[in-house]
N, C-alpha and C. Protein backbone atom coordinates (compact mmCIF):
# COMPACT_ATOMS: atom_id res chain seq x y z
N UNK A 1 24.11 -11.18 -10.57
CA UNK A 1 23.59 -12.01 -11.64
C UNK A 1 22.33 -11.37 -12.24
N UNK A 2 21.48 -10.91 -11.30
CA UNK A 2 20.28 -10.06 -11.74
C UNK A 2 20.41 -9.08 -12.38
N UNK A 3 21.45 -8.08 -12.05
CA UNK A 3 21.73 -7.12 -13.18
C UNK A 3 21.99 -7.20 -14.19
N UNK A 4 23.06 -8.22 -14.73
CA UNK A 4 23.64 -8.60 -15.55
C UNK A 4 22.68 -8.72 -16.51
N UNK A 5 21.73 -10.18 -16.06
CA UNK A 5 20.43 -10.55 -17.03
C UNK A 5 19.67 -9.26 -17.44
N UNK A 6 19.25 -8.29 -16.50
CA UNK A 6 18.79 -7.36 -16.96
C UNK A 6 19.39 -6.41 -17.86
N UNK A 7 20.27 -5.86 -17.77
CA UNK A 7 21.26 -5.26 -18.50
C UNK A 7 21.74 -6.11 -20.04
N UNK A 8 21.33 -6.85 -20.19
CA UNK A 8 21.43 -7.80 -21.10
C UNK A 8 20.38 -8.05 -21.91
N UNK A 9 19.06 -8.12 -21.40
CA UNK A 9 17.71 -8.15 -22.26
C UNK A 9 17.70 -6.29 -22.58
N UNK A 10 18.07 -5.54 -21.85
CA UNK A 10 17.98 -4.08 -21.92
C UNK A 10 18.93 -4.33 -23.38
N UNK A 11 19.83 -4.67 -23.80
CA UNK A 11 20.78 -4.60 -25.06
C UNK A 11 20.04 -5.21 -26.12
N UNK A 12 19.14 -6.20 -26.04
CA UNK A 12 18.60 -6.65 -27.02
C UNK A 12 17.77 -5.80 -27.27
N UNK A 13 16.27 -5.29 -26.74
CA UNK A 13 15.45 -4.35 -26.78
C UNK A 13 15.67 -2.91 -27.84
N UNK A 14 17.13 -2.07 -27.06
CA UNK A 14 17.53 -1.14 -27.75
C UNK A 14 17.89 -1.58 -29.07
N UNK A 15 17.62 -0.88 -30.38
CA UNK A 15 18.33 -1.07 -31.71
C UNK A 15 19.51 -0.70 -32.10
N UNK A 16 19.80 -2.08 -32.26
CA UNK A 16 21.73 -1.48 -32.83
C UNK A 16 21.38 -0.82 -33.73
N UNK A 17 22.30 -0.05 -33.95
CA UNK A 17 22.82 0.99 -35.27
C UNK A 17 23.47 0.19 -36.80
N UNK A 18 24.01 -0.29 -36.15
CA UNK A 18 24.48 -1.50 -37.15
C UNK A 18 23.51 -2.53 -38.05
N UNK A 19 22.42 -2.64 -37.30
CA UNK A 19 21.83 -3.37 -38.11
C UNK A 19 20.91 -3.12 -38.67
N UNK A 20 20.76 -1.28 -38.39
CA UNK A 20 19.59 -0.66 -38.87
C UNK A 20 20.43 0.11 -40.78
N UNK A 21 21.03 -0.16 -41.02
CA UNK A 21 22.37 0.24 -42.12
C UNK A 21 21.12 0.35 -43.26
N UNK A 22 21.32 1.32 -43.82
CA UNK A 22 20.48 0.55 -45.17
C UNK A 22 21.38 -0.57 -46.23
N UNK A 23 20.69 -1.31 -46.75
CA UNK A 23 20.62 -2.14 -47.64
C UNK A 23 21.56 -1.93 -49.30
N UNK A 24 22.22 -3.06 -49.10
CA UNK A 24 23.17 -2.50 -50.42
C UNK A 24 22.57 -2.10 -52.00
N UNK A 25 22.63 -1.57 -52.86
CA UNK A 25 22.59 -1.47 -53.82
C UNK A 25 23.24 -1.15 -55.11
N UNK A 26 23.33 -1.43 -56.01
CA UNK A 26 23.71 -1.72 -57.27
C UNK A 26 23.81 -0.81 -58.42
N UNK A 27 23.93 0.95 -58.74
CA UNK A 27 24.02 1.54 -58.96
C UNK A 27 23.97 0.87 -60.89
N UNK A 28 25.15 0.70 -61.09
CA UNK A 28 25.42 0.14 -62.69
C UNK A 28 23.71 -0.55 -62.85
N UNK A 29 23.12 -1.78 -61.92
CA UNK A 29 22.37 -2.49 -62.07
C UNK A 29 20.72 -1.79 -62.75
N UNK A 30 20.82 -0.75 -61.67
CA UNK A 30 19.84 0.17 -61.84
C UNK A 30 19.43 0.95 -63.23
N UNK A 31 21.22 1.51 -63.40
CA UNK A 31 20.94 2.30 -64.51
C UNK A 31 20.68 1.61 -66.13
N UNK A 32 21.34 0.01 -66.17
CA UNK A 32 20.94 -0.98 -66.75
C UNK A 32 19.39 -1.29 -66.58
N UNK A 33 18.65 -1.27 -66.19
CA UNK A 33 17.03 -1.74 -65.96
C UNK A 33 16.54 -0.22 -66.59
N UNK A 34 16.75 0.66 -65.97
CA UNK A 34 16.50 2.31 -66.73
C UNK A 34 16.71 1.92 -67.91
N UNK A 35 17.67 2.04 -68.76
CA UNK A 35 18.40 2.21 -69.59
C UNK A 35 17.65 0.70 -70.96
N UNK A 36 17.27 -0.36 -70.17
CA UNK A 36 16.75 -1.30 -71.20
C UNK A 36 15.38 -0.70 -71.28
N UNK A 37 14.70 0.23 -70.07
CA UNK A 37 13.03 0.26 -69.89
C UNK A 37 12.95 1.09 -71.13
N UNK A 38 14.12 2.01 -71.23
CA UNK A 38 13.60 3.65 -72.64
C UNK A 38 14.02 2.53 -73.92
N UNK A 39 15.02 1.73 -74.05
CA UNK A 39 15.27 1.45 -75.19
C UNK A 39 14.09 0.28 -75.90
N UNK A 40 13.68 -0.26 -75.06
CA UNK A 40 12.66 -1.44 -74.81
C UNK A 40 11.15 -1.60 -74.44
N UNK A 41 10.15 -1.02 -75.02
CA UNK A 41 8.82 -0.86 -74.44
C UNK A 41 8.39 -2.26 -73.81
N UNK A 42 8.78 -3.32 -74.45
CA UNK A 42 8.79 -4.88 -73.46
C UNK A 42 9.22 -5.17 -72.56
N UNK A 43 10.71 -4.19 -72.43
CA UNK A 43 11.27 -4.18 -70.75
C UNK A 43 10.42 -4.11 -70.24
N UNK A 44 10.01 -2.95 -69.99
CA UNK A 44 8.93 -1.97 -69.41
C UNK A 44 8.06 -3.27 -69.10
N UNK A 45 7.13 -3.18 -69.74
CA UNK A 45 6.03 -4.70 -69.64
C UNK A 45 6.37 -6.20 -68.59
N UNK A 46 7.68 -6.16 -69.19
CA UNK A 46 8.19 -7.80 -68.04
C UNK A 46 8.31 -6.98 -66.40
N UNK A 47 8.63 -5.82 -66.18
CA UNK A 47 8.71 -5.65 -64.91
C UNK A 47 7.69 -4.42 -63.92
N UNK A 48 6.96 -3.92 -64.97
CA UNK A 48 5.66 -2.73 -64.52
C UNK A 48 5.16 -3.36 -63.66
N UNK A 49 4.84 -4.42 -63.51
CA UNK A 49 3.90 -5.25 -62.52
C UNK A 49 4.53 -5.53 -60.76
N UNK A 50 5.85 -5.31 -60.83
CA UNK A 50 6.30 -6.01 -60.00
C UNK A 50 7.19 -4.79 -59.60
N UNK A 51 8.07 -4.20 -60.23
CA UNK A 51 8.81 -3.12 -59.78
C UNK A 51 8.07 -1.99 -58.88
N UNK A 52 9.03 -1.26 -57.88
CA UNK A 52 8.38 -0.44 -57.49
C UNK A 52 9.50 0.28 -57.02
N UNK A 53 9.32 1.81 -56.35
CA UNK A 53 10.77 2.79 -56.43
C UNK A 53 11.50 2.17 -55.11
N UNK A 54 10.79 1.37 -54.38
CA UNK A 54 11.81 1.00 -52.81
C UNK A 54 13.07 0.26 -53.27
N UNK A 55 12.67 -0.35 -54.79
CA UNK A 55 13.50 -1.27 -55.51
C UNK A 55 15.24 -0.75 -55.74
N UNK A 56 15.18 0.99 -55.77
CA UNK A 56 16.33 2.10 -55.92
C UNK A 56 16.93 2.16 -55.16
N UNK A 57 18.03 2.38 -54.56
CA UNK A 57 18.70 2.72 -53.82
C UNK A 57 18.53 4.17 -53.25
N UNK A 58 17.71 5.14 -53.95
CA UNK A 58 17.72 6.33 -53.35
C UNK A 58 16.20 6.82 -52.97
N UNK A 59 15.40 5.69 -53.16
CA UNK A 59 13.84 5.63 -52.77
C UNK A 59 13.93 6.05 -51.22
């Protein structure tokens, strides 16, 4: 029984692989936000403040 428990908190501790995955992203979405920022100097403005490159998928 002692092993078990131990061997068991030992599984939690280690990091799955699985849940270390990166994060989905949106490719079309991206190039849409690009794509309004050049056509749009107000794009630009509604999201300068808040955007940042982790926001990319390839950051």
């Amino acid at each position: 029984m002692e092993t078990n428990l131990t061997s068991r908190v030992a599984q939690l501790r280690e990091p799955n692989p699985e849940l270390l995955r990166t994060p989905p992203y949106n490719t079309e979405a991206e190039q849409a936000l690009l794509g309004a920022i050049l056509i749009s100097n107000t794009a630009y403005y509604r999201v300068c403040e808040f955007l940042q490159p982790e926001h990319f998928g390839n950051a």
